[in-house]
N, C-alpha and C. Protein backbone atom coordinates (compact mmCIF):
# COMPACT_ATOMS: atom_id res chain seq x y z
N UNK A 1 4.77 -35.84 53.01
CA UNK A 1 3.43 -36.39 53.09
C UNK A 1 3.03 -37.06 51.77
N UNK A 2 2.65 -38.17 51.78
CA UNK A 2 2.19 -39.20 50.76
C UNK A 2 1.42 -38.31 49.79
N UNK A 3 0.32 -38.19 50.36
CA UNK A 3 -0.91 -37.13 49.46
C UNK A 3 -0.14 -36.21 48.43
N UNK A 4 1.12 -35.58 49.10
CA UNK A 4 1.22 -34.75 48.00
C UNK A 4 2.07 -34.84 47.11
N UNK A 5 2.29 -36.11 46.82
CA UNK A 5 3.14 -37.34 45.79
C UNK A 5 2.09 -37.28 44.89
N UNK A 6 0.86 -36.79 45.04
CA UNK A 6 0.01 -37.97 43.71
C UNK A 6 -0.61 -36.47 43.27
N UNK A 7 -0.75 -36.70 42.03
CA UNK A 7 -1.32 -35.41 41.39
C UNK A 7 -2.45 -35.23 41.25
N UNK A 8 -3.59 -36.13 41.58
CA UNK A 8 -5.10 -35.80 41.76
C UNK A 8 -4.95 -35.14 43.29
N UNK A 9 -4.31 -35.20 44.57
CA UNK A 9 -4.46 -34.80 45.43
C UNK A 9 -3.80 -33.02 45.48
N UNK A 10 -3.09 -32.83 45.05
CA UNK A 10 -2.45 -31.37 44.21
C UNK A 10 -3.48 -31.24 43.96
N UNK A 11 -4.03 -31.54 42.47
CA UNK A 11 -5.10 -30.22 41.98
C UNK A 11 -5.92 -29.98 43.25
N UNK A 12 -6.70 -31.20 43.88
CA UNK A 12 -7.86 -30.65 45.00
C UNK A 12 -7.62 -29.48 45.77
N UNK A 13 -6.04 -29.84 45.93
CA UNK A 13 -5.74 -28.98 47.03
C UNK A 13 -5.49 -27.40 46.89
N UNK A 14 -4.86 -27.76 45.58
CA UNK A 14 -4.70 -26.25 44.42
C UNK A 14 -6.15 -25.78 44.33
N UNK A 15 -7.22 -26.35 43.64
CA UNK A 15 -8.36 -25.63 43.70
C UNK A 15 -9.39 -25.41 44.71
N UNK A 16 -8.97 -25.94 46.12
CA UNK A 16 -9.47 -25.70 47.22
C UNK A 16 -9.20 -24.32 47.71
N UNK A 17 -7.48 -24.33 47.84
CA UNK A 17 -6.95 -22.71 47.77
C UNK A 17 -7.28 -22.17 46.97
N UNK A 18 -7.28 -22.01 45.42
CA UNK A 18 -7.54 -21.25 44.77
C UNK A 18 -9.82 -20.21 45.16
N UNK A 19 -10.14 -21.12 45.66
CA UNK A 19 -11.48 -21.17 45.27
C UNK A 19 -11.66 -20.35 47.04
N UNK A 20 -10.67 -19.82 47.83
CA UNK A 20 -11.22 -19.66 49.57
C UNK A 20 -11.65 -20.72 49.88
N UNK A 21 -11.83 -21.99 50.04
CA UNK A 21 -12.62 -22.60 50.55
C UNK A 21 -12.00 -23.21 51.81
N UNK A 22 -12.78 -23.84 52.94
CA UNK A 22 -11.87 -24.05 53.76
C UNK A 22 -10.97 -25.85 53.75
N UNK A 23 -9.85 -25.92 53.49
CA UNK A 23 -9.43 -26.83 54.07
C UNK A 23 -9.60 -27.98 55.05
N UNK A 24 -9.50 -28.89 55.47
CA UNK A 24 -9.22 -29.62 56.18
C UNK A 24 -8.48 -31.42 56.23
N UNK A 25 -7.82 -31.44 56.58
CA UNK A 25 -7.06 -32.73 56.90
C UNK A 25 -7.77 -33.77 57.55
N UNK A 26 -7.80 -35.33 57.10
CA UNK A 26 -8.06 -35.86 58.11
C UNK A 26 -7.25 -36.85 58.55
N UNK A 27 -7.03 -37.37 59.70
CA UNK A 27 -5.94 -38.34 60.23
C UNK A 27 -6.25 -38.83 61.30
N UNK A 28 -5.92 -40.28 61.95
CA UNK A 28 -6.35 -40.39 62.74
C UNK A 28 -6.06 -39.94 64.37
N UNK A 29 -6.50 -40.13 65.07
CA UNK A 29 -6.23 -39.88 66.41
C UNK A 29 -4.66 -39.62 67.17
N UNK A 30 -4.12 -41.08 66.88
CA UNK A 30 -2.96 -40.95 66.70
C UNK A 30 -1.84 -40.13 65.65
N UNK A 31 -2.49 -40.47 64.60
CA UNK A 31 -1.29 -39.33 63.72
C UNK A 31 -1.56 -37.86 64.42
N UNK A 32 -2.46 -37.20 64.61
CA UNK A 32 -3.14 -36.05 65.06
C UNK A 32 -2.20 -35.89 65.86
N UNK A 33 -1.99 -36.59 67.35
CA UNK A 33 -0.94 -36.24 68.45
C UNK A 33 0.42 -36.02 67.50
N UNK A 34 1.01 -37.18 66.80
CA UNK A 34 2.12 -36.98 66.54
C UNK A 34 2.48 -35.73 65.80
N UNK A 35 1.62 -35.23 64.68
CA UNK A 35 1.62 -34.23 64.48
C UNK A 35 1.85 -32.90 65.10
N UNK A 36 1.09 -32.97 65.75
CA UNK A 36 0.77 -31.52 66.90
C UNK A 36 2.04 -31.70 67.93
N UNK A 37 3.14 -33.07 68.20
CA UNK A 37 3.95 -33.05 68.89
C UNK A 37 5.13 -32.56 68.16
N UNK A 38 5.01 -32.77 66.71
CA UNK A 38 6.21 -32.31 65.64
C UNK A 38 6.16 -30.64 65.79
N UNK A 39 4.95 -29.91 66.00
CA UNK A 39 5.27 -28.94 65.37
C UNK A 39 5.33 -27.88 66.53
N UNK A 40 5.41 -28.64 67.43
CA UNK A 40 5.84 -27.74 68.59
C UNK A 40 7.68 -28.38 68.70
N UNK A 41 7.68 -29.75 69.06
CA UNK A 41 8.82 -30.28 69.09
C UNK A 41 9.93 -29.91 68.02
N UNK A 42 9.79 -30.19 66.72
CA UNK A 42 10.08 -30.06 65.74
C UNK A 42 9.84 -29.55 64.54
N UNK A 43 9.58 -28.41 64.73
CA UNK A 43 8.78 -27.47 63.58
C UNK A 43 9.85 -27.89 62.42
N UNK A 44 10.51 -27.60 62.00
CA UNK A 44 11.89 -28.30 61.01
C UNK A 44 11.59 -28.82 60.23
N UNK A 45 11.52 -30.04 60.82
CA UNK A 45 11.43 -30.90 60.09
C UNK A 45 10.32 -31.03 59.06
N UNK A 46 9.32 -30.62 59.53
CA UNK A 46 7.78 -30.69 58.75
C UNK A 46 7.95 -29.68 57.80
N UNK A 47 8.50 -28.13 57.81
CA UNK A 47 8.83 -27.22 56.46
C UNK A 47 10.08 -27.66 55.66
N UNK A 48 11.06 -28.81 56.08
CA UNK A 48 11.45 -29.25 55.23
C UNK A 48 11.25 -30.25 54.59
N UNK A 49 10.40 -31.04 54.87
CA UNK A 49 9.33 -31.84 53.97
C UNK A 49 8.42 -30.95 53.22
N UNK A 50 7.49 -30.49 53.68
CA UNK A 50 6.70 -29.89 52.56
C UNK A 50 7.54 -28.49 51.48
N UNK A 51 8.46 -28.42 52.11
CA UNK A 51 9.67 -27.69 51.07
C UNK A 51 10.32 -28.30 49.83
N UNK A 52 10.07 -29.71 50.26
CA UNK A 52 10.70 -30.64 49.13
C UNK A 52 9.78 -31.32 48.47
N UNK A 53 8.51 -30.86 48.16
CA UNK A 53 7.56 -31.21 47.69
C UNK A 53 7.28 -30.52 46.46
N UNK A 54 7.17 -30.80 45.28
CA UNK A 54 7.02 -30.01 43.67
C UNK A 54 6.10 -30.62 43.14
N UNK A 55 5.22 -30.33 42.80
CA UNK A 55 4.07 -30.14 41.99
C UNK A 55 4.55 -30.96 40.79
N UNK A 56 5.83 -30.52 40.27
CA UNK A 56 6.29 -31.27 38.74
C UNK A 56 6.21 -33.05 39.07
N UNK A 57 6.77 -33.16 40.58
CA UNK A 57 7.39 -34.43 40.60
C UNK A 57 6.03 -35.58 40.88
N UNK A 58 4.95 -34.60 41.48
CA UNK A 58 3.66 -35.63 41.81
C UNK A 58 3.34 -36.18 40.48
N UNK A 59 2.74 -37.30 40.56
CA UNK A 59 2.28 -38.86 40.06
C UNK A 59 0.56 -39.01 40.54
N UNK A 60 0.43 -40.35 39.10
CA UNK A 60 -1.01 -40.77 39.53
C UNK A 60 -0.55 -42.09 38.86
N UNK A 61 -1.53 -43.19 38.89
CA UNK A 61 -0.87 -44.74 38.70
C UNK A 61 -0.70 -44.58 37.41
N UNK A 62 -2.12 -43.74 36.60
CA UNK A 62 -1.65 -44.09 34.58
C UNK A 62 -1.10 -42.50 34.87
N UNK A 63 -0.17 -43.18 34.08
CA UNK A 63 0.72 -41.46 33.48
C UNK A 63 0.23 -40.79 32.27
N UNK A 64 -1.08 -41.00 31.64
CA UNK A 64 -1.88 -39.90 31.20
C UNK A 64 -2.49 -39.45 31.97
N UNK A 65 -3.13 -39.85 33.25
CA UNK A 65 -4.02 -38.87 33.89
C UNK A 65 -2.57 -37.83 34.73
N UNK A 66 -1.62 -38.53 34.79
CA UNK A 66 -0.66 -37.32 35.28
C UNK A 66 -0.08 -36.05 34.24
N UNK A 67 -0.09 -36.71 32.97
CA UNK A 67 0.21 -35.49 32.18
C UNK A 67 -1.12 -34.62 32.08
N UNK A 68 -2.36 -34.91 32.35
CA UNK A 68 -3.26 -34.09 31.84
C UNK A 68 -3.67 -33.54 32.81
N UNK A 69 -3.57 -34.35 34.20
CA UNK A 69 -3.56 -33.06 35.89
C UNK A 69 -2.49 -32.13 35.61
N UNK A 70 -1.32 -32.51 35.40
CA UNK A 70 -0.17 -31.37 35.18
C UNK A 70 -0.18 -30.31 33.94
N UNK A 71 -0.42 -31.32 32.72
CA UNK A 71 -0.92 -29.95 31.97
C UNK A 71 -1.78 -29.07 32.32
N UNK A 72 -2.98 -29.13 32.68
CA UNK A 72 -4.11 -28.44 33.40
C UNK A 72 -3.59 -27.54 34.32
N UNK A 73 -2.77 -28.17 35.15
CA UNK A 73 -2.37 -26.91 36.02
C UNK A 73 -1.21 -25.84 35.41
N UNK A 74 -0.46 -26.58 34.87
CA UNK A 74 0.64 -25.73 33.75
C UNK A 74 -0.29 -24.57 33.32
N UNK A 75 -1.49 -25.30 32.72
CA UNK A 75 -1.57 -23.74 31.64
C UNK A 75 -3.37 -23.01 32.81
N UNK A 76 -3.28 -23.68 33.48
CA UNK A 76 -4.20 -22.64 34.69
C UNK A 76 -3.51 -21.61 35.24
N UNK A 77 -2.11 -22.01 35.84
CA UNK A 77 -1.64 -21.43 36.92
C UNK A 77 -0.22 -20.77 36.70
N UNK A 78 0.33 -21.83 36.14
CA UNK A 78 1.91 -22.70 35.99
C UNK A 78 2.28 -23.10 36.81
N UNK A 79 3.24 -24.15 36.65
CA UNK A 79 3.64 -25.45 38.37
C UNK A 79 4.33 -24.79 38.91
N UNK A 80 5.02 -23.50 39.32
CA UNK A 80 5.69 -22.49 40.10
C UNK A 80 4.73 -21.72 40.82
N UNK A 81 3.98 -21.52 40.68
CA UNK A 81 2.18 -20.39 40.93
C UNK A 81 2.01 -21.82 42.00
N UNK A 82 1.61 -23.31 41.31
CA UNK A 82 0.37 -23.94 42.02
C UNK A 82 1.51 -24.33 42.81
N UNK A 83 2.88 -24.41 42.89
CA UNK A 83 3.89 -25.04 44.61
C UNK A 83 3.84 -23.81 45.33
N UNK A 84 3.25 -22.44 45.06
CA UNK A 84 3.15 -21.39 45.82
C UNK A 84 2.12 -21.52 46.73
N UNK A 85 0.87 -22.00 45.78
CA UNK A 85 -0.35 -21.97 46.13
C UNK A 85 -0.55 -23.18 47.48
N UNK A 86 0.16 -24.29 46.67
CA UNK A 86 -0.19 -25.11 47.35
C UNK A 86 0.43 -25.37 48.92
N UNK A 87 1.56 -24.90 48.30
CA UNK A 87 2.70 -24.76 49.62
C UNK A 87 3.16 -23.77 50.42
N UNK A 88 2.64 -22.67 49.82
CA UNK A 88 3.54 -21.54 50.54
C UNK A 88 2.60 -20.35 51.28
């Protein structure tokens, strides 16, 4: 999933979990079906995508705001804690 390439979308998501709060996704109509057809059809595939997803490797366009989302979470959490958090 795109979103979790970019490192402003990590922290949200990290401090959404971190904080209880509730979640939610939005997508459209169509992605929605395809979704909900993967994870009956193909559960697989979707935990091995978000399995291959690391916190280290997400990006933002200037690569200071990526070192300073990632530092931030480094010394909040550490990037092993927030791919738990975020992913697991």
């Amino acid at each position: 999933p795109k979103p979790l390439l970019r490192a402003y979308c990590i922290k949200e998501v990290f401090h959404t979990q971190a904080s209880g709060a509730r979640f939610e996704v939005v997508m459209s109509a169509e992605q929605q079906a395809a979704f909900e057809t993967a994870l009956v059809d193909d559960f697989e595939s979707i935990a091995k995508k978000l399995s291959q997803v690391d916190v280290r490797k997400a990006e933002c366009r200037n690569p200071k705001d990526t070192e300073q989302i990632l530092g931030e979470l480094e010394r909040e959490v550490g990037l092993t804690e927030c791919n738990k958090a975020v992913f697991g």
